[in-house]
C-alpha atoms as a PDB file:
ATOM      1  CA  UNK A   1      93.049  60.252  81.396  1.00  0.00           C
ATOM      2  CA  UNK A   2      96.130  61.672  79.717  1.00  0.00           C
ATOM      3  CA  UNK A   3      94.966  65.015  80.656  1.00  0.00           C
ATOM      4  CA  UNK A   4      94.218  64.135  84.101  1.00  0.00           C
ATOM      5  CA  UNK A   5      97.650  62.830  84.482  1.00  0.00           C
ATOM      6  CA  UNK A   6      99.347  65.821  82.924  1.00  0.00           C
ATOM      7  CA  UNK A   7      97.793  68.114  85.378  1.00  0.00           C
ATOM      8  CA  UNK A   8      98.287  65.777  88.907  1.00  0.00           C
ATOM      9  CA  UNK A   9     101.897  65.778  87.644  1.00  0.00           C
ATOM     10  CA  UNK A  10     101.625  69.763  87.381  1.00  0.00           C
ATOM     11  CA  UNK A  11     100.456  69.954  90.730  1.00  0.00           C
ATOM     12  CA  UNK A  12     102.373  67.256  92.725  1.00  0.00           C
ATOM     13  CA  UNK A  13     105.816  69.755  90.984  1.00  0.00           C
ATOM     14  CA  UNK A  14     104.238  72.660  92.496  1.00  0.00           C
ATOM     15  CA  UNK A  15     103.558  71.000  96.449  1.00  0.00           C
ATOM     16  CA  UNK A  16     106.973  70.071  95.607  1.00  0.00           C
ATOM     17  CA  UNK A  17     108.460  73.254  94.814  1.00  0.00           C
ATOM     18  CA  UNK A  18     106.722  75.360  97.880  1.00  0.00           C
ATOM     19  CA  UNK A  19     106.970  72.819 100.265  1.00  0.00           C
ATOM     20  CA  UNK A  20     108.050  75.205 102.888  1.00  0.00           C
ATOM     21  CA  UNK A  21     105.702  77.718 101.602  1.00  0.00           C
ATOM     22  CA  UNK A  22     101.855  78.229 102.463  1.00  0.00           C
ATOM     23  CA  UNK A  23      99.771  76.873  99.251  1.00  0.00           C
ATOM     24  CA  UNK A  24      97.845  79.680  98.052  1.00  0.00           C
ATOM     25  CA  UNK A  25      94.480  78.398  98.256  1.00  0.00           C
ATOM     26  CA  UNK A  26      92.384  81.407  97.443  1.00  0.00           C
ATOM     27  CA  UNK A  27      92.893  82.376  93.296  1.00  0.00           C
ATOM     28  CA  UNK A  28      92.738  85.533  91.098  1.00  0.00           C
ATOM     29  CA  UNK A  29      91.899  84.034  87.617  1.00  0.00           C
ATOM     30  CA  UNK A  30      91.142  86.854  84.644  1.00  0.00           C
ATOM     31  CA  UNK A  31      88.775  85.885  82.053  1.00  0.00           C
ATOM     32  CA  UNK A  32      89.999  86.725  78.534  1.00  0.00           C
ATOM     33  CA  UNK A  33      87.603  87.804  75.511  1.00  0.00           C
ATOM     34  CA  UNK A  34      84.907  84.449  74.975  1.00  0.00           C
ATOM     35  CA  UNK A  35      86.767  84.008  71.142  1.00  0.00           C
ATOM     36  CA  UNK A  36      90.290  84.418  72.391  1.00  0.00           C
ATOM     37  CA  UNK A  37      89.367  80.795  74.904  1.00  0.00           C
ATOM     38  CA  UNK A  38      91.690  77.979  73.787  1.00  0.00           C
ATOM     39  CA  UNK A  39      90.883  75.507  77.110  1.00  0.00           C
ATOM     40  CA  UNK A  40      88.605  75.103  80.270  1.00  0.00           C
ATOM     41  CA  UNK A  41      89.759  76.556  83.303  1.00  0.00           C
ATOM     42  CA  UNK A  42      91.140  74.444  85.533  1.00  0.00           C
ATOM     43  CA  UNK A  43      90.032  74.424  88.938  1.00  0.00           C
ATOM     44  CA  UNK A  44      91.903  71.616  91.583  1.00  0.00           C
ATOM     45  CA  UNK A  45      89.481  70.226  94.223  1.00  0.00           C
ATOM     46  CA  UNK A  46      89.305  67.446  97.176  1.00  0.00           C
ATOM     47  CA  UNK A  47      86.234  66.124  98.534  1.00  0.00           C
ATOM     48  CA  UNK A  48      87.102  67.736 102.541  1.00  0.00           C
ATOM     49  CA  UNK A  49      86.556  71.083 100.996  1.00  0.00           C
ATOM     50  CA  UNK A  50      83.659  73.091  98.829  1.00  0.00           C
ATOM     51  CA  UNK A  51      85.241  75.214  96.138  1.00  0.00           C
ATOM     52  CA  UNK A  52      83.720  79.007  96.035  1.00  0.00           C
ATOM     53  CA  UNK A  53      83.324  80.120  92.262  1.00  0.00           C
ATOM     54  CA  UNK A  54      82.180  83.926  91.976  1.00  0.00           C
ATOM     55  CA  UNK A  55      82.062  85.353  88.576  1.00  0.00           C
ATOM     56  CA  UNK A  56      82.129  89.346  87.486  1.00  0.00           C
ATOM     57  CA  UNK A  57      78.490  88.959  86.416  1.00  0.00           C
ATOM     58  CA  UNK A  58      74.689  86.956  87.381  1.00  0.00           C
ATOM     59  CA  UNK A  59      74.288  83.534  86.644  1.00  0.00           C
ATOM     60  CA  UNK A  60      72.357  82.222  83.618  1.00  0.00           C
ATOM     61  CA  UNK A  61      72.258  78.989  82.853  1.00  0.00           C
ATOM     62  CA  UNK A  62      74.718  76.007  84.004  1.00  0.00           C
ATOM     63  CA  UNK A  63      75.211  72.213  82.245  1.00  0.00           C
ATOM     64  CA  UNK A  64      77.758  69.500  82.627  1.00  0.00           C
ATOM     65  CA  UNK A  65      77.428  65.566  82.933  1.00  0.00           C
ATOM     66  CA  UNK A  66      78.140  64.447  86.365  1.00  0.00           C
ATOM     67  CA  UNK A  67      76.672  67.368  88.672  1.00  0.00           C
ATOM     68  CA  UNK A  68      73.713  66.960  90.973  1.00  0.00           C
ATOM     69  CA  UNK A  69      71.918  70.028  92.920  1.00  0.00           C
ATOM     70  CA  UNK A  70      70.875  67.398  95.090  1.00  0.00           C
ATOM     71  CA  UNK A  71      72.897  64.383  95.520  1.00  0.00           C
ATOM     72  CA  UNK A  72      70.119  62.555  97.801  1.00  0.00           C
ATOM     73  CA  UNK A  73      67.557  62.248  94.509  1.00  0.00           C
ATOM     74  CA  UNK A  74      70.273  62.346  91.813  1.00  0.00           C
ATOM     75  CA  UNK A  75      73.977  60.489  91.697  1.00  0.00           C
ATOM     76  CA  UNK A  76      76.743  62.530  90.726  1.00  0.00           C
ATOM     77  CA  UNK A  77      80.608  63.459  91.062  1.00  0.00           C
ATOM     78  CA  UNK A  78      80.254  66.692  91.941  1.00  0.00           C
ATOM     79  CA  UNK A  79      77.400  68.287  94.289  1.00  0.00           C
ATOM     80  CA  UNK A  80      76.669  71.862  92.906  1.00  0.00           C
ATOM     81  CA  UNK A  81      74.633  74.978  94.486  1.00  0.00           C
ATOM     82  CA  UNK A  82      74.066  77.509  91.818  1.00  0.00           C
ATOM     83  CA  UNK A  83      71.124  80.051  91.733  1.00  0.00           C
ATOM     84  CA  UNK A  84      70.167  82.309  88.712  1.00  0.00           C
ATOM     85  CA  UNK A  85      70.528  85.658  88.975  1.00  0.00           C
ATOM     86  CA  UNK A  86      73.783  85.255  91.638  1.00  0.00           C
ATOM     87  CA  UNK A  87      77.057  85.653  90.672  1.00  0.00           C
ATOM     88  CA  UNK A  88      78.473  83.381  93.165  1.00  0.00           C
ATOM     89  CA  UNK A  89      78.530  79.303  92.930  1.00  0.00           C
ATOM     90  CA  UNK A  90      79.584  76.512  95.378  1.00  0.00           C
ATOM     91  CA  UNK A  91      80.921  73.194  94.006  1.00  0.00           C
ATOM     92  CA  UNK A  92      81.685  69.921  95.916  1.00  0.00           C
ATOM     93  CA  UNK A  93      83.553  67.150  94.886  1.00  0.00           C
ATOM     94  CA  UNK A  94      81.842  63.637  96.010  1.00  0.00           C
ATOM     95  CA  UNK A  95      84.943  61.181  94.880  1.00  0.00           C
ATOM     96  CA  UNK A  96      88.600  62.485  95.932  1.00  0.00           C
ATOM     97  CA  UNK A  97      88.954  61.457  91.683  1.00  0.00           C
ATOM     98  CA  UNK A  98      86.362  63.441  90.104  1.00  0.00           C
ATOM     99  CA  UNK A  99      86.920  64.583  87.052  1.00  0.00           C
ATOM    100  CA  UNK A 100      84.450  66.799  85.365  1.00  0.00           C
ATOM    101  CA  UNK A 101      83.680  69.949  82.926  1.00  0.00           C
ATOM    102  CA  UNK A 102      81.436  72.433  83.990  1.00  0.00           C
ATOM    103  CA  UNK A 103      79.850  74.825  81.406  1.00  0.00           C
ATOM    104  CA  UNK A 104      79.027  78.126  83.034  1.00  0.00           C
ATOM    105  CA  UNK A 105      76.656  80.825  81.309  1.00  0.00           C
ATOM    106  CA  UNK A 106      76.580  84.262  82.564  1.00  0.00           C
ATOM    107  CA  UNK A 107      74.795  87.344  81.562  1.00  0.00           C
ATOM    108  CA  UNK A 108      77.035  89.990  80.206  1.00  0.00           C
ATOM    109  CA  UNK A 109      76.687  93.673  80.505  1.00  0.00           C
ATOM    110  CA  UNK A 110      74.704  95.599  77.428  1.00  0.00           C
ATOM    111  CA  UNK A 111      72.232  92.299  76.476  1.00  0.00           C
ATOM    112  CA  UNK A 112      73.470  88.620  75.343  1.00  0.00           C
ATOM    113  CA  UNK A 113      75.562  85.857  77.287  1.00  0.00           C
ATOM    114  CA  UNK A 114      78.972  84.362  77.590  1.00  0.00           C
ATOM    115  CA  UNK A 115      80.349  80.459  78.319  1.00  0.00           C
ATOM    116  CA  UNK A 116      82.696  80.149  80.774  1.00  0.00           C
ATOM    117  CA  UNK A 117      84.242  76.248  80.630  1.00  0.00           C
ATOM    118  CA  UNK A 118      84.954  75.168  83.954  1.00  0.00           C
ATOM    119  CA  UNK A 119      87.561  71.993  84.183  1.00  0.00           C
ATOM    120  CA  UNK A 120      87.461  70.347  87.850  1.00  0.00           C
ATOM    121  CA  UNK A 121      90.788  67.915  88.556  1.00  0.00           C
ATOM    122  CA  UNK A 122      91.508  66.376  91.563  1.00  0.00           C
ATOM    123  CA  UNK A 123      94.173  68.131  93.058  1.00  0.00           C
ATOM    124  CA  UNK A 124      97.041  66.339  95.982  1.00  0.00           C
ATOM    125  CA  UNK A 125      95.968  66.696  99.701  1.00  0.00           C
ATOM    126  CA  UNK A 126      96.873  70.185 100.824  1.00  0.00           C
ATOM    127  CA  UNK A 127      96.757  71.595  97.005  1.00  0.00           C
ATOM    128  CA  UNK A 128      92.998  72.082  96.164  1.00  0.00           C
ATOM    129  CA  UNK A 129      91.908  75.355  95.717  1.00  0.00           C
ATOM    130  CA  UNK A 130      89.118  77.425  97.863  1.00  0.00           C
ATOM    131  CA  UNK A 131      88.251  80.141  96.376  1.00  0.00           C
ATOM    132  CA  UNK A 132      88.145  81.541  92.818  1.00  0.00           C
ATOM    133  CA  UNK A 133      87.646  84.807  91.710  1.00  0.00           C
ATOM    134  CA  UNK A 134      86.738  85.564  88.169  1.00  0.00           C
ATOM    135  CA  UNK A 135      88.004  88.869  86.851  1.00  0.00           C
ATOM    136  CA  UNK A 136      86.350  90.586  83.385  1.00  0.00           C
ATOM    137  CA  UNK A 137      89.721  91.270  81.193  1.00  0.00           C
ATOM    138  CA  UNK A 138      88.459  92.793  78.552  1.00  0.00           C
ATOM    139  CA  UNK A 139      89.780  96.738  78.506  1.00  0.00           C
ATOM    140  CA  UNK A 140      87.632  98.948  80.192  1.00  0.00           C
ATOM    141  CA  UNK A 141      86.069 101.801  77.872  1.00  0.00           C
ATOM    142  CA  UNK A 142      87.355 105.164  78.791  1.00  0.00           C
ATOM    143  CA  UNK A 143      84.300 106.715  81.238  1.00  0.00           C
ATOM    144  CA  UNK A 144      82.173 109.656  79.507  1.00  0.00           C
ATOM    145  CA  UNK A 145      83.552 113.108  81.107  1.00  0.00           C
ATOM    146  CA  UNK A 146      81.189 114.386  83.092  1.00  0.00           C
ATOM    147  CA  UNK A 147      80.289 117.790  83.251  1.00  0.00           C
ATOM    148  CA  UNK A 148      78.530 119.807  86.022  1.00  0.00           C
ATOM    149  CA  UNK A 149      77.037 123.336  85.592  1.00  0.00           C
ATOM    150  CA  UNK A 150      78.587 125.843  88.137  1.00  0.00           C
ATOM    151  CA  UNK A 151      76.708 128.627  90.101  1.00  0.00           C
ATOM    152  CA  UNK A 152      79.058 131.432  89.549  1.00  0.00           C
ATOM    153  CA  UNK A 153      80.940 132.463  86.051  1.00  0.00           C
ATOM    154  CA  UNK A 154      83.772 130.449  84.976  1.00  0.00           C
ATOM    155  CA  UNK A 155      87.242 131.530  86.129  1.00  0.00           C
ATOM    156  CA  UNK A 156      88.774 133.819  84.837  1.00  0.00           C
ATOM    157  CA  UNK A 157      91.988 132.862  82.266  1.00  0.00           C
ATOM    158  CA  UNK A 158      93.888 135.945  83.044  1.00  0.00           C
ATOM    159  CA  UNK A 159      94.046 138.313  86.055  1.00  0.00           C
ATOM    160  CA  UNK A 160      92.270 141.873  85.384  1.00  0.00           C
ATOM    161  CA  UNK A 161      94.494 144.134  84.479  1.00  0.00           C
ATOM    162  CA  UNK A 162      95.274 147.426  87.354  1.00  0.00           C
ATOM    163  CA  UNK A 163      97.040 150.676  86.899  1.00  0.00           C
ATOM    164  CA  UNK A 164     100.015 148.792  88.272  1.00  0.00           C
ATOM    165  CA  UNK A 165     100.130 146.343  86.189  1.00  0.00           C
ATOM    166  CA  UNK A 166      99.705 148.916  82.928  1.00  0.00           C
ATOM    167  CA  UNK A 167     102.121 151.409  83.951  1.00  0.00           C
ATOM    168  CA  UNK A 168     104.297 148.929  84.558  1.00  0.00           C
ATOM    169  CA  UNK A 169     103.930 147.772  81.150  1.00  0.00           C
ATOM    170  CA  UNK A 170     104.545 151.169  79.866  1.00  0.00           C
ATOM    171  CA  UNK A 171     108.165 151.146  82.036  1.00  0.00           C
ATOM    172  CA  UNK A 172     108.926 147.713  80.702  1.00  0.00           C
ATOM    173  CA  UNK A 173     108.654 149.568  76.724  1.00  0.00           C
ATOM    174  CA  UNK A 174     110.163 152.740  78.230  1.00  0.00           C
ATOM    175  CA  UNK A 175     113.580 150.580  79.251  1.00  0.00           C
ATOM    176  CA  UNK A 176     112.802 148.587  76.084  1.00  0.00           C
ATOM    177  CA  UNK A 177     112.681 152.156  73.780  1.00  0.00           C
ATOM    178  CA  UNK A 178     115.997 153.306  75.120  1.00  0.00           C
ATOM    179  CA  UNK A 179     117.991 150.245  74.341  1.00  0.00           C
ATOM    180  CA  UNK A 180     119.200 148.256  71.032  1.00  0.00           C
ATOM    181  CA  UNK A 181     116.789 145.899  69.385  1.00  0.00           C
ATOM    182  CA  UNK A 182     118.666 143.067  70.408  1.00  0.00           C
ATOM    183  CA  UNK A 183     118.506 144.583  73.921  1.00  0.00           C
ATOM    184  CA  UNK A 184     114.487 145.142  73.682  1.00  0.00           C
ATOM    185  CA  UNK A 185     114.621 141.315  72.169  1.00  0.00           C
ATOM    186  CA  UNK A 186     116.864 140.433  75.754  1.00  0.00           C
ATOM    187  CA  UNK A 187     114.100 142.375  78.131  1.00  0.00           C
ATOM    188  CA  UNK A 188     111.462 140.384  76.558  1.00  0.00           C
ATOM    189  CA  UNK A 189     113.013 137.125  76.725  1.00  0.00           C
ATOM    190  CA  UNK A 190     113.732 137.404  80.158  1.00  0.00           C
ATOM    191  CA  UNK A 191     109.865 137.614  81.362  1.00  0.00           C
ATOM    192  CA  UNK A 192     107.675 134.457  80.026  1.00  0.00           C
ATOM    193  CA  UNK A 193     104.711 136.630  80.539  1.00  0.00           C
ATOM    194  CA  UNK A 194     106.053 138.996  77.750  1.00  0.00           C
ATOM    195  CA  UNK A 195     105.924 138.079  73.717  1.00  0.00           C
ATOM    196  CA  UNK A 196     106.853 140.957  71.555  1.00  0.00           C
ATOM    197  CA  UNK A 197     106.579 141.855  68.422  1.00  0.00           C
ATOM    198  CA  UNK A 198     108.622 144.501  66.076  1.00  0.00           C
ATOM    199  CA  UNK A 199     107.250 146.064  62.971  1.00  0.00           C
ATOM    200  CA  UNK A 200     108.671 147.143  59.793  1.00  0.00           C
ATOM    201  CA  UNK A 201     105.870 149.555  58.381  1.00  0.00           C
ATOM    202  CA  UNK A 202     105.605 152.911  57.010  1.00  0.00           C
ATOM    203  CA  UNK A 203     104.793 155.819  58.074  1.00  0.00           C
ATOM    204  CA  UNK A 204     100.598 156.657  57.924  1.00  0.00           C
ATOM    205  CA  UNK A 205     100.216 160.448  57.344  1.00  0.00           C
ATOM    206  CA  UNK A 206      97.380 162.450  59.022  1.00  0.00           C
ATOM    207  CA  UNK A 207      98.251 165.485  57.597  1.00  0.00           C
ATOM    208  CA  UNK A 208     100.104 167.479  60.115  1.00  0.00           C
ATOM    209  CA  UNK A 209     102.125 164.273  61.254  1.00  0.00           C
ATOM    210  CA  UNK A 210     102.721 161.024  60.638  1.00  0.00           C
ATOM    211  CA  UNK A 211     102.784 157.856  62.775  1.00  0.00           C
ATOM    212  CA  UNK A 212     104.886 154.826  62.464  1.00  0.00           C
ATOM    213  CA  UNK A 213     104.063 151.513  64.750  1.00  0.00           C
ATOM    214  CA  UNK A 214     107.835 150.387  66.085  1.00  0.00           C
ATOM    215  CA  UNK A 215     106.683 147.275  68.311  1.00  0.00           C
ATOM    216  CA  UNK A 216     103.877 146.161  70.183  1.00  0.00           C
ATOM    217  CA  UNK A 217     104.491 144.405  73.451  1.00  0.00           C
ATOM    218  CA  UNK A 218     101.948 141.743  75.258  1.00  0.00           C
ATOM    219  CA  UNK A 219     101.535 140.781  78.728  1.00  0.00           C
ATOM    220  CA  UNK A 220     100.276 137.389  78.883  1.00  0.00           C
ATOM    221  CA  UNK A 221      99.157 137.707  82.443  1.00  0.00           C
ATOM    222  CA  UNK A 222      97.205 140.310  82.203  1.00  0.00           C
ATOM    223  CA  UNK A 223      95.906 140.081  78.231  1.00  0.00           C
ATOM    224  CA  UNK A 224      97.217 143.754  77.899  1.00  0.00           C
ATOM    225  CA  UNK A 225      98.897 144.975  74.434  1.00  0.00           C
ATOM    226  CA  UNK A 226     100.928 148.015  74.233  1.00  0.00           C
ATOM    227  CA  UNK A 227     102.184 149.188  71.183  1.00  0.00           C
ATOM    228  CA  UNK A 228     105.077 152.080  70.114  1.00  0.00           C
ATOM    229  CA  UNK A 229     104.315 154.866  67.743  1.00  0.00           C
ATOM    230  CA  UNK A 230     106.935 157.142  66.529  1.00  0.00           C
ATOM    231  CA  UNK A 231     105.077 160.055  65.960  1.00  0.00           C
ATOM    232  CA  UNK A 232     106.582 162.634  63.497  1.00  0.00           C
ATOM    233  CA  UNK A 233     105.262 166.393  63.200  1.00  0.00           C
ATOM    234  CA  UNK A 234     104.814 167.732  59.270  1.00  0.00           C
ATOM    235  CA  UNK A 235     103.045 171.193  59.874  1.00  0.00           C
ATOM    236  CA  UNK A 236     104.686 174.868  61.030  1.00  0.00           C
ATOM    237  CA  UNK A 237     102.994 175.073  63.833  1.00  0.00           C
ATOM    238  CA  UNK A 238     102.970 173.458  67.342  1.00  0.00           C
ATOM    239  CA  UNK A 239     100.479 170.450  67.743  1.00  0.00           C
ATOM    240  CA  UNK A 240      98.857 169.457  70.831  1.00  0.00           C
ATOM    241  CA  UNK A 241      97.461 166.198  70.441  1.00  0.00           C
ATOM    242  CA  UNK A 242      94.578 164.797  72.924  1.00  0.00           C
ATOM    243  CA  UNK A 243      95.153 162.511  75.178  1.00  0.00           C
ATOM    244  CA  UNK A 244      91.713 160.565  74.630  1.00  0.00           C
ATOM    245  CA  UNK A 245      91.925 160.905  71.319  1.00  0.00           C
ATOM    246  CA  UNK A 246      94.668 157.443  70.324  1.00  0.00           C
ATOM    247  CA  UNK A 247      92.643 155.179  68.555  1.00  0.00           C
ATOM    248  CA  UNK A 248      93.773 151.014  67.712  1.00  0.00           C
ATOM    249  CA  UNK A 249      92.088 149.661  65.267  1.00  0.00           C
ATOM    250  CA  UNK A 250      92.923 145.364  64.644  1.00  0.00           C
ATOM    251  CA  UNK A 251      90.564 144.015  61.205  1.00  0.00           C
ATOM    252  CA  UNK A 252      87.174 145.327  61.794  1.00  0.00           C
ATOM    253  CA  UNK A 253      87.353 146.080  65.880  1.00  0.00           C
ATOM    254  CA  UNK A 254      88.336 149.754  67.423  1.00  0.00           C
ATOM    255  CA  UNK A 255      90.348 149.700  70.932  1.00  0.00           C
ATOM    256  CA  UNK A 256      90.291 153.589  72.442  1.00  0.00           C
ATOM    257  CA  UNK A 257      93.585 153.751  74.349  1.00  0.00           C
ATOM    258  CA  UNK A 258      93.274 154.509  77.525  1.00  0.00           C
ATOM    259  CA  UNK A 259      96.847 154.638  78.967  1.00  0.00           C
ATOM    260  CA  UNK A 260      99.003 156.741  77.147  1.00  0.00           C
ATOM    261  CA  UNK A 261     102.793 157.915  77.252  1.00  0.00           C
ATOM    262  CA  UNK A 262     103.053 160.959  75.676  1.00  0.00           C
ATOM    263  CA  UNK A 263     104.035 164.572  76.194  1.00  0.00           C
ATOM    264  CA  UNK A 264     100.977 165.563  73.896  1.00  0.00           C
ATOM    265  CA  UNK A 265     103.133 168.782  72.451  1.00  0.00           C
ATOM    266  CA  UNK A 266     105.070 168.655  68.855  1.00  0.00           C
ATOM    267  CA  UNK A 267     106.884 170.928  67.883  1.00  0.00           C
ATOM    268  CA  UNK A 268     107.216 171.943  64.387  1.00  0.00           C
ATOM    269  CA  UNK A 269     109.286 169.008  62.866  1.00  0.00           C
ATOM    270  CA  UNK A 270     109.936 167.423  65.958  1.00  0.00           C
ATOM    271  CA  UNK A 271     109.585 163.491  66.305  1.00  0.00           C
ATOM    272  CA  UNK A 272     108.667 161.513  69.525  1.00  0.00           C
ATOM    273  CA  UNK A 273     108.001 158.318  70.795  1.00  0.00           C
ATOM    274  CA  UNK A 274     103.824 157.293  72.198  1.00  0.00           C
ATOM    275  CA  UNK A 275     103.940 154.763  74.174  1.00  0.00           C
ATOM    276  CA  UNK A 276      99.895 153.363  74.359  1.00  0.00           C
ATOM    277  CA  UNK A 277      98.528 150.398  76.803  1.00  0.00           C
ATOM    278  CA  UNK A 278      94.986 148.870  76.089  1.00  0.00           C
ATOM    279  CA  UNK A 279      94.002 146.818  78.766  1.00  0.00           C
ATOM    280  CA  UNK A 280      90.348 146.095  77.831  1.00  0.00           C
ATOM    281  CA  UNK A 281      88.154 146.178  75.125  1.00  0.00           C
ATOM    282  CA  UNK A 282      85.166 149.106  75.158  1.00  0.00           C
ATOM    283  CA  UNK A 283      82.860 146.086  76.708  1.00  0.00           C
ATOM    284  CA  UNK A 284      85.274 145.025  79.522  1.00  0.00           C
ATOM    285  CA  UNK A 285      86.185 141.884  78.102  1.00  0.00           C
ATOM    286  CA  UNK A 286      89.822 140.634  77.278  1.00  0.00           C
ATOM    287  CA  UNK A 287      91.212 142.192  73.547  1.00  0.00           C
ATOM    288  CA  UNK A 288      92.666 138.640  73.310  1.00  0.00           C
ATOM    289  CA  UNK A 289      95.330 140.926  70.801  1.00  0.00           C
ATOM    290  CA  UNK A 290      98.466 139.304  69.816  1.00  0.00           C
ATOM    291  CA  UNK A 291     101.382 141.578  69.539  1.00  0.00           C
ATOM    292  CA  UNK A 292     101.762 140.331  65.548  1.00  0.00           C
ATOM    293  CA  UNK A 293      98.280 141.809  64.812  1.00  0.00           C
ATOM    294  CA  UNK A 294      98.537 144.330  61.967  1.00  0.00           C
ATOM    295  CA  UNK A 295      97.584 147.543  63.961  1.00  0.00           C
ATOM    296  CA  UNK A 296      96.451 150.870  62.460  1.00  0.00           C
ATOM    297  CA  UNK A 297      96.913 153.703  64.851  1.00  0.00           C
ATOM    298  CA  UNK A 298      95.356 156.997  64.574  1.00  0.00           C
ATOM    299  CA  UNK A 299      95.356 160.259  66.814  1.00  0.00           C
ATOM    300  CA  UNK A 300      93.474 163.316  66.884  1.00  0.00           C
ATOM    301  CA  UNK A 301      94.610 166.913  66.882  1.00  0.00           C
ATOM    302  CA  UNK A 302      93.271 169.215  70.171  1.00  0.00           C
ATOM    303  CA  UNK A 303      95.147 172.110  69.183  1.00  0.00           C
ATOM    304  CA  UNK A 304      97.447 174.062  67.340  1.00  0.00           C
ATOM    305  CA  UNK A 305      99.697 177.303  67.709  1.00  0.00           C
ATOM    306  CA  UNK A 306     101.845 179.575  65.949  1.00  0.00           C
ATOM    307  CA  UNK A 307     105.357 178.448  67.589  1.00  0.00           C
ATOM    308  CA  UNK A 308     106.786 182.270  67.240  1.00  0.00           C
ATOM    309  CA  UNK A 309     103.853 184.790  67.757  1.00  0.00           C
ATOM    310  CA  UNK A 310     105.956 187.534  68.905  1.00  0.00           C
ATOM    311  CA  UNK A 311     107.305 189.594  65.362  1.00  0.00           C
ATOM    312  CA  UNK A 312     109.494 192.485  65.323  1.00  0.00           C
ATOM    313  CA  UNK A 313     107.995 195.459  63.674  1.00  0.00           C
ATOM    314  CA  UNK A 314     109.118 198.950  63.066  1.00  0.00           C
ATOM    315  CA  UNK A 315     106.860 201.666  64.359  1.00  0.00           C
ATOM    316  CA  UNK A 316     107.105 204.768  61.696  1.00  0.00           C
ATOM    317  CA  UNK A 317     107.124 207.398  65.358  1.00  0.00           C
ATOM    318  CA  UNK A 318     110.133 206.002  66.495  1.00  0.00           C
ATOM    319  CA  UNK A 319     112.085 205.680  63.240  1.00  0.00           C
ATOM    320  CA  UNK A 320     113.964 202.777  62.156  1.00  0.00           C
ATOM    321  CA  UNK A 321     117.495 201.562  63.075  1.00  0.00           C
END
């Protein structure tokens, strides 16, 4: 009775506190987890109106002492209509001071069963409640990704790389060659799309000259590396170099160059700058090359001359002077 009385008082406070207000008749209740249940539910009803219980999953099993399913063949204080298998229950008060707990059993998802304690209270005219709707609040498990196989390839991650796009590479490291470092540093932080790196290394003889790797620059966009090679001339005689024969090699791969900045002529002791551009790897696929690889770079020798092959001799018929 105590309890009874606490929650009329409840309910008389709130007609009194909304009384120019509609009563909100039709309820949003959220079940917490079945261990973390301290009391029933309560639900306020009135004997002019059926209360509509529908639950988040089927019915199982029902009990509680004072409901009939048929109030004709059995007395009770509360008429109820509940099938198994439904997740939706009607409940009638017979007495406007019916006071009963209803113990609810529903079939949860993955196998087993839950209680749900059900407290009816006889609510003040204009209070009772019609409708309830029971809510599952325990967290919802993050959903499985999905995947789906496509028709086509997958797209690509960078956009193929044209004669545009590589020659303008090689006039970004031209403009980048004929400034400061700091200036070269300033070009390249000025395009995201660029990252460069600068090198430090030695000179690699071949022999007749020597190369020296000064930075390699890489456009993001595009996957394509280019690298500068100071290349130094140690013979007498005047190299030309072939253009298809620059050579990359990163760990155990080999990247032919196929854009290349370079006069092809040295001169005996003369040093120039190669500017080379690898846009794809010999099977077509991105190189995937980061500018702070460690890159060998080789070349290959097409041709040499003697720079002077004129000489001056004196011809014994003419005499000397």
């Amino acid at each position: 009775m105590r309890g009874l009385a606490l929650c009329s008082a409840a309910l008389f406070a709130l007609a009194s506190a909304r009384a120019e207000d509609p009563v909100q008749s039709v309820t949003r209740v959220v079940l917490p987890p079945e261990g973390s249940e301290h009391r029933p539910v309560a639900v306020p009803t009135e004997p002019e109106n059926t209360v509509e219980l529908d639950f988040p999953w089927p019915l199982e099993d029902w009990a509680g002492r004072g409901f009939t399913p048929d109030p004709d063949k059995y007395a009770g204080d509360f008429v109820i209509e509940a099938t198994r298998g439904r997740r939706r229950i009607f409940v009638t008060p017979v007495s406007a001071a019916a006071h009963r707990v209803l113990h609810i059993v529903v079939a949860v998802p993955g196998g087993g069963t839950r209680g749900i304690p059900l407290e009816f209270v006889p609510a003040p005219a204009g209070l009772a409640w019609r409708k309830v709707t029971f809510v599952d609040g325990r967290p919802t498990p993050e959903p499985a990704p999905g995947f789906t196989l496509r028709k086509g390839p997958p797209r690509a991650l960078f956009r193929s790389p044209d004669p545009q796009s590589l020659l303008g590479l090689v006039d970004t490291m031209r403009l980048m060659l004929n400034t400061t470092a700091a200036g070269a540093r300033a070009v390249a932080a000025s395009n995201p799309a660029l990252r460069l790196a600068e090198f430090g290394t030695c000179p690699e003889s071949f022999g007749d000259f020597t190369l020296t790797p000064r930075f390699a620059l890489r456009d993001q966009t595009t996957d394509s590396l280019g690298i500068c090679v100071s290349v130094l001339s140690a013979s007498p005689r005047r190299l030309v170099l072939d253009p298809a024969g620059w050579v990359v090699r990163s760990g155990d791969r080999v990247y032919p160059v196929g854009t290349v900045d370079f006069p092809g002529i040295l001169e005996p002791g003369e040093g120039r700058a190669a500017l080379l551009v690898i846009g794809r790897a010999p099977d077509g696929l991105p190189t995937r090359l980061l500018p702070d690889n460690v890159f060998h770079v080789s070349a290959r020798i097409l041709a040499s001359a003697n720079p002077r092959p004129v000489r001056r001799m004196d011809l014994p018929s003419f005499g000397s002077r």
